[in-house]
PDB file of N, CA and C in Angstrom:
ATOM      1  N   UNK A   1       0.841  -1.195   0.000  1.00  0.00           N
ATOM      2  CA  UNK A   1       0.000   0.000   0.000  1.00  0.00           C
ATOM      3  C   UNK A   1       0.878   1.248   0.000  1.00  0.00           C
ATOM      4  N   UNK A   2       0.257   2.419  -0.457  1.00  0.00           N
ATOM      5  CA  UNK A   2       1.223   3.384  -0.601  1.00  0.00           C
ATOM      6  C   UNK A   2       0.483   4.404   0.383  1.00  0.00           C
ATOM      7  N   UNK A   3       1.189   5.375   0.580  1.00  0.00           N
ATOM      8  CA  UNK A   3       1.218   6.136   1.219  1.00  0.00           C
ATOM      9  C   UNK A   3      -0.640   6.973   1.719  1.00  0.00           C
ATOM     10  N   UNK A   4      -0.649   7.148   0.473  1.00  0.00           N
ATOM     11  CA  UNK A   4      -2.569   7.529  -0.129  1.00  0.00           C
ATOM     12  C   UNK A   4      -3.454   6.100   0.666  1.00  0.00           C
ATOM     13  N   UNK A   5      -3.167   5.291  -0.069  1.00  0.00           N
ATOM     14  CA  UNK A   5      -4.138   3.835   0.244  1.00  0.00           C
ATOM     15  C   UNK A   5      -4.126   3.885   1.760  1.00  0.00           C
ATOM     16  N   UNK A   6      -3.118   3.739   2.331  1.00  0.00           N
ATOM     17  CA  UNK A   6      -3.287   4.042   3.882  1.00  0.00           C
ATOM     18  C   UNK A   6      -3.619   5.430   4.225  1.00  0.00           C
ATOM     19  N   UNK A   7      -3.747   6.333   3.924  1.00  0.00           N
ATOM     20  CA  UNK A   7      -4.319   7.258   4.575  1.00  0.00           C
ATOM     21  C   UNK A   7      -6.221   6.966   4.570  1.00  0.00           C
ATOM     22  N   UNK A   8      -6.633   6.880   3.234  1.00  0.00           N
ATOM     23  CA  UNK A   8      -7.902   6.195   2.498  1.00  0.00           C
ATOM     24  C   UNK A   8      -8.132   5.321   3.770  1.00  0.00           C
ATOM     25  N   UNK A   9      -7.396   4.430   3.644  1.00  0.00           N
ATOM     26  CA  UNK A   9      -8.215   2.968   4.937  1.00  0.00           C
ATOM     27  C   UNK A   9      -8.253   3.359   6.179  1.00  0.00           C
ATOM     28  N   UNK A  10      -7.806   4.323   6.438  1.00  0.00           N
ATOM     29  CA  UNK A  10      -7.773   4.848   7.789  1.00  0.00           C
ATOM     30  C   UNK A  10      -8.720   6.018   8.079  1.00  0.00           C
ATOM     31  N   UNK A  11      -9.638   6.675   7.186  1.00  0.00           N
ATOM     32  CA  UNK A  11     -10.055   7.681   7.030  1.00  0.00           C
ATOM     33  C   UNK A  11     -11.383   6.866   7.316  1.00  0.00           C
ATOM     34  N   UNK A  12     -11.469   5.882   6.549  1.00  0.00           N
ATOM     35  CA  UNK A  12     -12.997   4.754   6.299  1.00  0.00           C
ATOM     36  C   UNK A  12     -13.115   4.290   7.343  1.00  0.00           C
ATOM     37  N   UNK A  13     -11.815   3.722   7.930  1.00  0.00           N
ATOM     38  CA  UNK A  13     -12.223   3.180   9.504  1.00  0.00           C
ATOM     39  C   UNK A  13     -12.143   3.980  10.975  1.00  0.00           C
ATOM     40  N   UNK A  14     -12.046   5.701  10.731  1.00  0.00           N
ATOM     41  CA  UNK A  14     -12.652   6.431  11.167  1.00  0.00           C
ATOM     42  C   UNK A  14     -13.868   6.756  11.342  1.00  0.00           C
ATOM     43  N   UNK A  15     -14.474   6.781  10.112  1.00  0.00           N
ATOM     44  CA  UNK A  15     -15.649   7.120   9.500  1.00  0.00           C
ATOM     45  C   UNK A  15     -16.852   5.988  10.322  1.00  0.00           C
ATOM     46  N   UNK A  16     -16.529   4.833   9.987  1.00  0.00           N
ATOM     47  CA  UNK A  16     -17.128   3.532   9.582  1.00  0.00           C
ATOM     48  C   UNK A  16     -17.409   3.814  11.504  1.00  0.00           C
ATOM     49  N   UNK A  17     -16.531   4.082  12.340  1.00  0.00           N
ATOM     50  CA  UNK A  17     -16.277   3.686  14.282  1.00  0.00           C
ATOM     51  C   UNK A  17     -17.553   5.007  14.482  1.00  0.00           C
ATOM     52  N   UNK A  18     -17.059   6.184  14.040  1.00  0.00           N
ATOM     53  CA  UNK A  18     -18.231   7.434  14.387  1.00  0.00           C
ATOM     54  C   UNK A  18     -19.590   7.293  13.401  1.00  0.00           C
ATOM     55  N   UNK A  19     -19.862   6.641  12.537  1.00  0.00           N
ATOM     56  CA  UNK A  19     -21.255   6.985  12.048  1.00  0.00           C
ATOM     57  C   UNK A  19     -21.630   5.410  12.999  1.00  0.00           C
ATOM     58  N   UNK A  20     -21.208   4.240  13.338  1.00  0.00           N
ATOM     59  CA  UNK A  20     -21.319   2.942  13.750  1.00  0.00           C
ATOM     60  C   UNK A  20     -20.499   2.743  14.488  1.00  0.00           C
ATOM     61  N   UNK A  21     -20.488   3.187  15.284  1.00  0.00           N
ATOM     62  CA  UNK A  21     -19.729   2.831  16.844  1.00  0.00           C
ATOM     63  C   UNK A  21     -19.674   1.225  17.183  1.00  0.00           C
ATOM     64  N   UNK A  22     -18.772   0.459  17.312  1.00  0.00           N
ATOM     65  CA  UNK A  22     -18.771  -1.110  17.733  1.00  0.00           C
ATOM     66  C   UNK A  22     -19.884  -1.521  18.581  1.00  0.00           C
ATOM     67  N   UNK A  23     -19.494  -1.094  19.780  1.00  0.00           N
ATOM     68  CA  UNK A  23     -20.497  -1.232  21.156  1.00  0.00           C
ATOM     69  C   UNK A  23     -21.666  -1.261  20.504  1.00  0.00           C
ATOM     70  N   UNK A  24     -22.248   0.180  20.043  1.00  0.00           N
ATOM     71  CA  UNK A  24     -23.661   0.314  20.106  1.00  0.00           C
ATOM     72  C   UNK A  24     -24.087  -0.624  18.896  1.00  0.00           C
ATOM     73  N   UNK A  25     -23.278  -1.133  17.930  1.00  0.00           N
ATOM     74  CA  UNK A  25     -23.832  -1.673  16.974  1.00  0.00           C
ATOM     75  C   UNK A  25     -24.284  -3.282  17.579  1.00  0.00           C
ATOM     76  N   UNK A  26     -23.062  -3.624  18.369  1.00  0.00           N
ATOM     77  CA  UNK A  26     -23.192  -4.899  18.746  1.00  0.00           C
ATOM     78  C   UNK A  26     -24.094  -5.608  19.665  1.00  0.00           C
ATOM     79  N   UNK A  27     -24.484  -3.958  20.386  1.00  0.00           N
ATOM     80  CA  UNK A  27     -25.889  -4.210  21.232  1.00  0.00           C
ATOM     81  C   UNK A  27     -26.709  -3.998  20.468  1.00  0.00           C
ATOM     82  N   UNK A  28     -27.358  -3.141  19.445  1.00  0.00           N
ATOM     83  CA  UNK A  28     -28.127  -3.803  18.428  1.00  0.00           C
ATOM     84  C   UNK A  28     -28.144  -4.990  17.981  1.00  0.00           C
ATOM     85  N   UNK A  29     -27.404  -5.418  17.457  1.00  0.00           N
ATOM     86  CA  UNK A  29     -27.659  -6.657  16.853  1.00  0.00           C
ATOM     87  C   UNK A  29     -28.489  -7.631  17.897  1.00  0.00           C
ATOM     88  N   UNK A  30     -27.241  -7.207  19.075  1.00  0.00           N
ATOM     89  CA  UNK A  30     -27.975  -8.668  20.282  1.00  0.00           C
ATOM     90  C   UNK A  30     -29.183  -8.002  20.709  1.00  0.00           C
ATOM     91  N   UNK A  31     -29.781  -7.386  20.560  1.00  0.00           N
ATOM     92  CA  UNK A  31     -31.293  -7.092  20.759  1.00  0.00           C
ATOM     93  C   UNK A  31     -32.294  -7.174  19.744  1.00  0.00           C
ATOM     94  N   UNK A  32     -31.219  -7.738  18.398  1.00  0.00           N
ATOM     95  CA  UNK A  32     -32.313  -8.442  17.438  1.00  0.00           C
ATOM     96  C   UNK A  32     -31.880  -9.782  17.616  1.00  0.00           C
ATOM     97  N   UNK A  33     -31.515 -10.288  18.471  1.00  0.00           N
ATOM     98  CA  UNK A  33     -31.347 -11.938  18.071  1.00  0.00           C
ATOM     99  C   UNK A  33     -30.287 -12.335  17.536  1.00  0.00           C
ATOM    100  N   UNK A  34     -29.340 -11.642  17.221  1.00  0.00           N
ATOM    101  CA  UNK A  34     -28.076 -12.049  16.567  1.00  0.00           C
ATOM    102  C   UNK A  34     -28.300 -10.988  14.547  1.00  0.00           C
ATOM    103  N   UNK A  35     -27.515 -12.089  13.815  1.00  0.00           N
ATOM    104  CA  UNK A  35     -27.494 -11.090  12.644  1.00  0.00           C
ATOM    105  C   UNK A  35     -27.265 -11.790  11.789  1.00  0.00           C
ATOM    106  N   UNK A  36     -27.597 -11.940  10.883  1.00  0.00           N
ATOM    107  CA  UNK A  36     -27.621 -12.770   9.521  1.00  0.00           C
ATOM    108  C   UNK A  36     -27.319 -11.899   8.491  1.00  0.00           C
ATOM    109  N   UNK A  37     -26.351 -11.281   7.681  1.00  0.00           N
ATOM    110  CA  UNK A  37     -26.519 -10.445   6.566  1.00  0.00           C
ATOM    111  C   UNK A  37     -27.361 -10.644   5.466  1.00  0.00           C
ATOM    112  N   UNK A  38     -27.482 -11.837   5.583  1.00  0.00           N
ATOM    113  CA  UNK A  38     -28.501 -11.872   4.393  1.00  0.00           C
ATOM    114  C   UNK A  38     -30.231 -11.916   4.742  1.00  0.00           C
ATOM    115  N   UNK A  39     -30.300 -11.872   5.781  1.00  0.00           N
ATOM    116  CA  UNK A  39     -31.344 -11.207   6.609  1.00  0.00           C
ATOM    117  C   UNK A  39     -31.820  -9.444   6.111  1.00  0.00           C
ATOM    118  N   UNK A  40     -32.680  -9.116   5.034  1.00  0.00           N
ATOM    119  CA  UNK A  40     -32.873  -8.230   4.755  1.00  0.00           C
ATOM    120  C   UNK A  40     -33.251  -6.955   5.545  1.00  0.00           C
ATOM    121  N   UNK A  41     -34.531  -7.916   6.578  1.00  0.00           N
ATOM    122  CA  UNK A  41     -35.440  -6.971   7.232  1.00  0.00           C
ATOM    123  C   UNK A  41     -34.382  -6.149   8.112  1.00  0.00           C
ATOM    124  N   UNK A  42     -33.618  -7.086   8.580  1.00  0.00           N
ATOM    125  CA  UNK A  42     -32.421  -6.730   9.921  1.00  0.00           C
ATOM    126  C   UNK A  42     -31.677  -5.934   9.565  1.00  0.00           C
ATOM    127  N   UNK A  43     -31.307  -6.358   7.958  1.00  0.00           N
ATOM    128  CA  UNK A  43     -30.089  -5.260   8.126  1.00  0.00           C
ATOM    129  C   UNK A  43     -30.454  -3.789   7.398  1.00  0.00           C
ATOM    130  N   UNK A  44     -31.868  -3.565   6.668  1.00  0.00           N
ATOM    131  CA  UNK A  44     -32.313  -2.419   6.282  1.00  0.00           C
ATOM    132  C   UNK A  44     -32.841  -1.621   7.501  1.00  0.00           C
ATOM    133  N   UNK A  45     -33.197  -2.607   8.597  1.00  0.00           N
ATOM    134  CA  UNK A  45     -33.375  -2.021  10.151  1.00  0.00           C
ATOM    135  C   UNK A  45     -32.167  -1.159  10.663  1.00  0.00           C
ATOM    136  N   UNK A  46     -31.344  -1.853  10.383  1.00  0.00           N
ATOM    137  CA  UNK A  46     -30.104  -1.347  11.316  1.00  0.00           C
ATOM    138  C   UNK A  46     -29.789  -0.311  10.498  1.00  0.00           C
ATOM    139  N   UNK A  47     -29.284  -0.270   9.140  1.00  0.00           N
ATOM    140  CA  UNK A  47     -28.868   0.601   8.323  1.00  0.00           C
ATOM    141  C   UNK A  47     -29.374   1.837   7.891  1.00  0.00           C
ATOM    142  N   UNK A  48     -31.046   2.050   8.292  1.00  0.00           N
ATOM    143  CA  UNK A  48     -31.670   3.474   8.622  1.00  0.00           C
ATOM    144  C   UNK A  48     -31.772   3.644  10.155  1.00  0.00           C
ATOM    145  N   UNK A  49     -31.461   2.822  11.508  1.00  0.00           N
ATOM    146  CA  UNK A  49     -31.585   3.039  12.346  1.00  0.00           C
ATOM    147  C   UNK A  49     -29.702   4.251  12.781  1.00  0.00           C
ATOM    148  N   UNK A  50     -29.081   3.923  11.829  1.00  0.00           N
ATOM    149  CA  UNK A  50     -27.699   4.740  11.677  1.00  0.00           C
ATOM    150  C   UNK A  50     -27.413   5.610  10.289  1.00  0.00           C
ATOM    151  N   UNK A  51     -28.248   5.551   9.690  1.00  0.00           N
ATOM    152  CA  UNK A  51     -28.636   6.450   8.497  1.00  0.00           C
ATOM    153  C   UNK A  51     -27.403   5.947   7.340  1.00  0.00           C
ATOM    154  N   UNK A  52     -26.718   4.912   7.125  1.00  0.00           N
ATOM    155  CA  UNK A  52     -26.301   4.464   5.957  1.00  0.00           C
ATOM    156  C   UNK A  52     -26.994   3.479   5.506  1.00  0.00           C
ATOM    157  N   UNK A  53     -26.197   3.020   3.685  1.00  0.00           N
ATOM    158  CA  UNK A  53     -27.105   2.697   3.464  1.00  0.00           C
ATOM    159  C   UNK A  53     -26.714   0.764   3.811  1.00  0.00           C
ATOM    160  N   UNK A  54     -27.776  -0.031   3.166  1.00  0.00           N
ATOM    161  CA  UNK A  54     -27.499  -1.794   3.943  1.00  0.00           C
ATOM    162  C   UNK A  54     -25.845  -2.161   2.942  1.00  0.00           C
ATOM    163  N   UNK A  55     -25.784  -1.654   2.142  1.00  0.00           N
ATOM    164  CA  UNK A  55     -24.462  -2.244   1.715  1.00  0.00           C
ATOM    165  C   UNK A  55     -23.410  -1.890   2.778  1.00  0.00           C
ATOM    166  N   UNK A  56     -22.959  -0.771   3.551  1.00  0.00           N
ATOM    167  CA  UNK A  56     -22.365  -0.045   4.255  1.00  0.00           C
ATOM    168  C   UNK A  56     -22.566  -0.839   5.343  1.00  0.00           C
ATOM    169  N   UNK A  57     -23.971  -0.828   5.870  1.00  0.00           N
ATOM    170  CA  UNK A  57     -23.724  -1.928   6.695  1.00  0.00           C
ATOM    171  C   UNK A  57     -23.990  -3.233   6.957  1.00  0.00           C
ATOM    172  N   UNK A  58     -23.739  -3.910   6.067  1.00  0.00           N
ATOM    173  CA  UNK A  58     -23.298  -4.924   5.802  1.00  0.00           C
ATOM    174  C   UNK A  58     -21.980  -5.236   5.874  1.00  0.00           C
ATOM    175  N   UNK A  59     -20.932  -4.598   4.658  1.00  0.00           N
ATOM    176  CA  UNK A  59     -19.842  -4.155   5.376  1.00  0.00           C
ATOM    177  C   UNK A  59     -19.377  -4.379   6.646  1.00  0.00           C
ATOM    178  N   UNK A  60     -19.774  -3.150   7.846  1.00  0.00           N
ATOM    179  CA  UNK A  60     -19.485  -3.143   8.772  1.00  0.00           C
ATOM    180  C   UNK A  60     -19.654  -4.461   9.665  1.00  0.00           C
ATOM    181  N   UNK A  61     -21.024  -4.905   9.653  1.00  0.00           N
ATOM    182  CA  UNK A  61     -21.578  -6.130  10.373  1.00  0.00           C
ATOM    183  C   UNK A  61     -19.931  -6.913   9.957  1.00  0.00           C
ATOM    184  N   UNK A  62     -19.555  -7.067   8.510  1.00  0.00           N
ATOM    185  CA  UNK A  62     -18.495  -8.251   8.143  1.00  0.00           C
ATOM    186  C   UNK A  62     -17.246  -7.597   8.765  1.00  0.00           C
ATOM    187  N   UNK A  63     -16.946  -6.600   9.346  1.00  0.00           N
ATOM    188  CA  UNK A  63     -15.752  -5.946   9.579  1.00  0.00           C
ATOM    189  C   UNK A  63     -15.772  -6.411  11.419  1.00  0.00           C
ATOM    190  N   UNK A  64     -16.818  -6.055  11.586  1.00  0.00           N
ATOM    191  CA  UNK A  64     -17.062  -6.490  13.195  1.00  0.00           C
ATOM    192  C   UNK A  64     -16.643  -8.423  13.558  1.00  0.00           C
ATOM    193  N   UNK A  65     -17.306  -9.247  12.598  1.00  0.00           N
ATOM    194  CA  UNK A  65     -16.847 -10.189  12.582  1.00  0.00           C
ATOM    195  C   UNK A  65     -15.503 -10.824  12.657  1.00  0.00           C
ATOM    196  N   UNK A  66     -14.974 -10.016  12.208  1.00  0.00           N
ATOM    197  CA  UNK A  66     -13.287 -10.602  11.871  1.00  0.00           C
ATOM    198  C   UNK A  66     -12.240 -10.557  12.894  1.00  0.00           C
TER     199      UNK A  66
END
């Protein structure tokens, strides 16, 4: 990665912690039962309940996983 690319990935996973904070996301989820991404209802729930859109968080849900 060059110099740019890391600034970029670091900017997103700024971004990604303040619009979707870990904690609060993860107590969401566990107050739906867990999380399935391919679970539509859940994750168009979550994803206007933080105002992005379900690809974004989807994303995130897979970033939290890892």
């Amino acid at each position: 990665m060059n110099d740019e690319q890391i600034m970029d990935a670091e900017a997103n996973a700024f971004a990604m912690e303040l619009l979707m904070p870990a904690d609060w996301l993860r107590a969401d989820i566990a107050k739906l039962g867990g999380m399935d991404i391919e679970d539509d209802a859940k994750l168009n729930r979550l994803a206007k309940k933080y105002r992005v859109s379900p690809q974004v968080m989807a994303f995130r849900i897979g970033e939290l996983r890892q």
